[in-house]
C-alpha atoms as a PDB file:
ATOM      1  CA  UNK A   1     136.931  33.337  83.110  1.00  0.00           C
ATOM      2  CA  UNK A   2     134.281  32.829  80.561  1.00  0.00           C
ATOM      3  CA  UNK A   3     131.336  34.569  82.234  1.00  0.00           C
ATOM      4  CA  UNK A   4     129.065  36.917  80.996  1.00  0.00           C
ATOM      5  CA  UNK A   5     126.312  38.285  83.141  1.00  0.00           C
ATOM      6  CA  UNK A   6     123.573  40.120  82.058  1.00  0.00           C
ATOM      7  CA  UNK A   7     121.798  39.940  85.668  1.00  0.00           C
ATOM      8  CA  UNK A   8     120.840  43.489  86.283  1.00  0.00           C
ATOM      9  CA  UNK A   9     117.653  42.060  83.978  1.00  0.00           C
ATOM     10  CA  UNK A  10     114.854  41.651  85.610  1.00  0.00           C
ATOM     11  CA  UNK A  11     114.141  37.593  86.853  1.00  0.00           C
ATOM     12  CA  UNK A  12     116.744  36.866  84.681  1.00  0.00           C
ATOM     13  CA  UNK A  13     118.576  33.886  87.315  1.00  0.00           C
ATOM     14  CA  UNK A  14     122.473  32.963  87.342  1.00  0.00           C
ATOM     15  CA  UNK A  15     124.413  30.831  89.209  1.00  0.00           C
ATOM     16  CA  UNK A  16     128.137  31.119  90.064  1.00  0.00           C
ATOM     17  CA  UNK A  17     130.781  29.130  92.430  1.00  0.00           C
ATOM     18  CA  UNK A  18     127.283  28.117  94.292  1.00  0.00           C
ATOM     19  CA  UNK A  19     125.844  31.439  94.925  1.00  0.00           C
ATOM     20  CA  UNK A  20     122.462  31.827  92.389  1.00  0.00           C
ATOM     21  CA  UNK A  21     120.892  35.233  92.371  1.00  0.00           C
ATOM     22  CA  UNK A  22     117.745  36.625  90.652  1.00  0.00           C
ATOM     23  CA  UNK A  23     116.910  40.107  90.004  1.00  0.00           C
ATOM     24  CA  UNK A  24     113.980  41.066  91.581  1.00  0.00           C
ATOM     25  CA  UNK A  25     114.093  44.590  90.144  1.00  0.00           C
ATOM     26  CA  UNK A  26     116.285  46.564  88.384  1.00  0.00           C
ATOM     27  CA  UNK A  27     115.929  50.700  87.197  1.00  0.00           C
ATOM     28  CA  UNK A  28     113.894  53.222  88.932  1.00  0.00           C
ATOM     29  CA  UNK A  29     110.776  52.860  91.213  1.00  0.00           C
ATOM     30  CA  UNK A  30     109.338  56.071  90.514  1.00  0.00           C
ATOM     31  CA  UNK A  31     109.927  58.984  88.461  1.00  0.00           C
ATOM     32  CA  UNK A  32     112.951  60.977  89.291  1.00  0.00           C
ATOM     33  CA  UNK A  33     114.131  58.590  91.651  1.00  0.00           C
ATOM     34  CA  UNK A  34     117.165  56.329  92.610  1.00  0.00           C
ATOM     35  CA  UNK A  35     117.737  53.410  90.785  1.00  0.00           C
ATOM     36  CA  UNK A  36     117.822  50.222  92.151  1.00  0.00           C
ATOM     37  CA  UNK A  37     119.353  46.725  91.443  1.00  0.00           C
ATOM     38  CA  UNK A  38     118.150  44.047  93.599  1.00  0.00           C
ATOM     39  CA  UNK A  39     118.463  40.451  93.730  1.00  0.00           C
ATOM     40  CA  UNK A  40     117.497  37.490  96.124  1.00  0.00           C
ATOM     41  CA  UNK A  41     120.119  35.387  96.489  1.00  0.00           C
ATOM     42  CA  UNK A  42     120.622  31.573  97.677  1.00  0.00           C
ATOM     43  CA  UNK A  43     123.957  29.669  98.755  1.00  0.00           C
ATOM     44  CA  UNK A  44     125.232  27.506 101.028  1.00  0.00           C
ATOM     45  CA  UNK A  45     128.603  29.206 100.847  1.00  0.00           C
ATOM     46  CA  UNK A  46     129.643  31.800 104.094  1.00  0.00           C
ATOM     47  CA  UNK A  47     127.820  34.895 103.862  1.00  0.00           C
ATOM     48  CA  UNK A  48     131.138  37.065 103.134  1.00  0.00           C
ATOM     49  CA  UNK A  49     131.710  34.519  99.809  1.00  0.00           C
ATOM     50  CA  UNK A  50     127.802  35.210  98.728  1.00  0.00           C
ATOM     51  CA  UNK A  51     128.374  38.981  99.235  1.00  0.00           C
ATOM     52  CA  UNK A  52     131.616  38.984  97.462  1.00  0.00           C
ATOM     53  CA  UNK A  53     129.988  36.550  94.370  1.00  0.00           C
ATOM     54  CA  UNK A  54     127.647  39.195  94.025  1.00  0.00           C
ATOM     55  CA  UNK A  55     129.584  42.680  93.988  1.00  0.00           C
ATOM     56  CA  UNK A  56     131.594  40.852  91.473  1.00  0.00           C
ATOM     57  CA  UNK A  57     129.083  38.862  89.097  1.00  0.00           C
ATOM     58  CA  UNK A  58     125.473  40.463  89.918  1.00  0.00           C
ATOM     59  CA  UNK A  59     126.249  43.926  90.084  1.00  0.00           C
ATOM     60  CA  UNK A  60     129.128  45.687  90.566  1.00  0.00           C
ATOM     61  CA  UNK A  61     128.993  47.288  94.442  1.00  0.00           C
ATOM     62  CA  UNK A  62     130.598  50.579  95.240  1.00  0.00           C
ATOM     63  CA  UNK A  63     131.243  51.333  99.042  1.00  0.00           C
ATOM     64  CA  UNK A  64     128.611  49.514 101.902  1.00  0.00           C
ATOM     65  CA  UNK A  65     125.482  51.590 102.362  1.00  0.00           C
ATOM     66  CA  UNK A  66     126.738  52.182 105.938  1.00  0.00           C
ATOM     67  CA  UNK A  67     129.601  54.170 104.867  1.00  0.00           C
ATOM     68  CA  UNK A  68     127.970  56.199 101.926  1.00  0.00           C
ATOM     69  CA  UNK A  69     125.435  57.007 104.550  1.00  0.00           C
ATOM     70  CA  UNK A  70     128.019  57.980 107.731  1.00  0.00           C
ATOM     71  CA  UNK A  71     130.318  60.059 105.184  1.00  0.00           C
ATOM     72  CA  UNK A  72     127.261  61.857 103.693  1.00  0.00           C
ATOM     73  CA  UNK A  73     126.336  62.842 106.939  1.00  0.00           C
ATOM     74  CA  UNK A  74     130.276  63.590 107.987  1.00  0.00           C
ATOM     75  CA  UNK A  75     130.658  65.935 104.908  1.00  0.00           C
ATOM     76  CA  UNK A  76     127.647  66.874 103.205  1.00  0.00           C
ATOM     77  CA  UNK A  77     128.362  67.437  99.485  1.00  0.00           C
ATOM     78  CA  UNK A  78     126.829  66.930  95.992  1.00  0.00           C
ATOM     79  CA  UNK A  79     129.909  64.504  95.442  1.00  0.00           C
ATOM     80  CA  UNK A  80     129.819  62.223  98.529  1.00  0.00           C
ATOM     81  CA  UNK A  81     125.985  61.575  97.563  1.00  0.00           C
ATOM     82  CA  UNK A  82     125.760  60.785  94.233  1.00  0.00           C
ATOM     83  CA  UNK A  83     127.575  58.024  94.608  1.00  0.00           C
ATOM     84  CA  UNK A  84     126.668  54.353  94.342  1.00  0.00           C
ATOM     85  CA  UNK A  85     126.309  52.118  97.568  1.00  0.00           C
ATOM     86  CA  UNK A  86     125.026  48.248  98.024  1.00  0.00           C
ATOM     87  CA  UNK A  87     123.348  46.591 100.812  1.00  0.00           C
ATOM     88  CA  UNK A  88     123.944  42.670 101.516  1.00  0.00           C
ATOM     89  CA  UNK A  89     121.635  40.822 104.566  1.00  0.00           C
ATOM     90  CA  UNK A  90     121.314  37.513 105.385  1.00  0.00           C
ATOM     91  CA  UNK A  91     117.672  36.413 105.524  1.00  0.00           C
ATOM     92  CA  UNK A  92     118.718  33.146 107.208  1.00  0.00           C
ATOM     93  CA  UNK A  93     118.529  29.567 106.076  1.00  0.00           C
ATOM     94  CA  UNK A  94     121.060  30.068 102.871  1.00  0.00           C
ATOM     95  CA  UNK A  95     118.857  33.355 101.687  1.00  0.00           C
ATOM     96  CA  UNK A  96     120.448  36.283 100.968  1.00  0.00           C
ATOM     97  CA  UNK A  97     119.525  39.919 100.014  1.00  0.00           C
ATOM     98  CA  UNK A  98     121.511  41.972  98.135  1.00  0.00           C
ATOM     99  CA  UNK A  99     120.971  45.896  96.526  1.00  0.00           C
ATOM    100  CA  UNK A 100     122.814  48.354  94.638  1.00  0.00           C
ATOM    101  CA  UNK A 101     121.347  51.642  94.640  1.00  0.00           C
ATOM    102  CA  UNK A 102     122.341  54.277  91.988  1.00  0.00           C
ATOM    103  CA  UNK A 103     121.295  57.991  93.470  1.00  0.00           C
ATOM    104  CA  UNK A 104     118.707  59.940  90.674  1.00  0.00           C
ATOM    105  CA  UNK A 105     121.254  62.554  88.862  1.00  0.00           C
ATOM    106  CA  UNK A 106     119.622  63.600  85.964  1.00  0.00           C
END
């Protein structure tokens, strides 16, 4: 496959198999603090084909946001938080949101 994506830029706008996602934001929000990657995303495709679209061309996910958060709070540890989570919702009508956050380690 010939693609190159470069769409953790911000409003930069792709489309792939149908899915087409902009980032709305990408880096940190404030000083010291997470980073975020986050991109609105449109498709007529079934949700679990938009979600998997984007963990593989927008932004690579890690593990669901659900997990990260239940096995942070399982085993609380320096390791189990730092790492990287996404969040995918459907907004209705073919809209789609999607968000990797990267926790602050500096």
């Amino acid at each position: 496959m010939d693609w190159i994506i470069t769409a953790h830029i911000d409003r930069q706008t792709k489309t792939v198999d149908g899915v087409t996602f902009t980032n709305t934001h990408s880096g940190q929000k404030r000083a010291y603090g997470d980073s975020f990657y986050e991109y609105e995303v449109t498709s007529e495709k079934p949700a679990e084909f938009v979600k998997n679209v984007c963990c593989e061309f927008a932004y690579k996910c890690a593990l669901p946001a659900s997990q990260w958060r239940e096995e942070n709070r399982a085993k609380p540890s320096m390791e189990n938080h730092f790492r990287s989570h996404f969040e995918f919702e459907s907004r209705g009508e073919g809209k789609f949101f999607y968000r990797v956050t990267s926790p602050f380690a500096d």
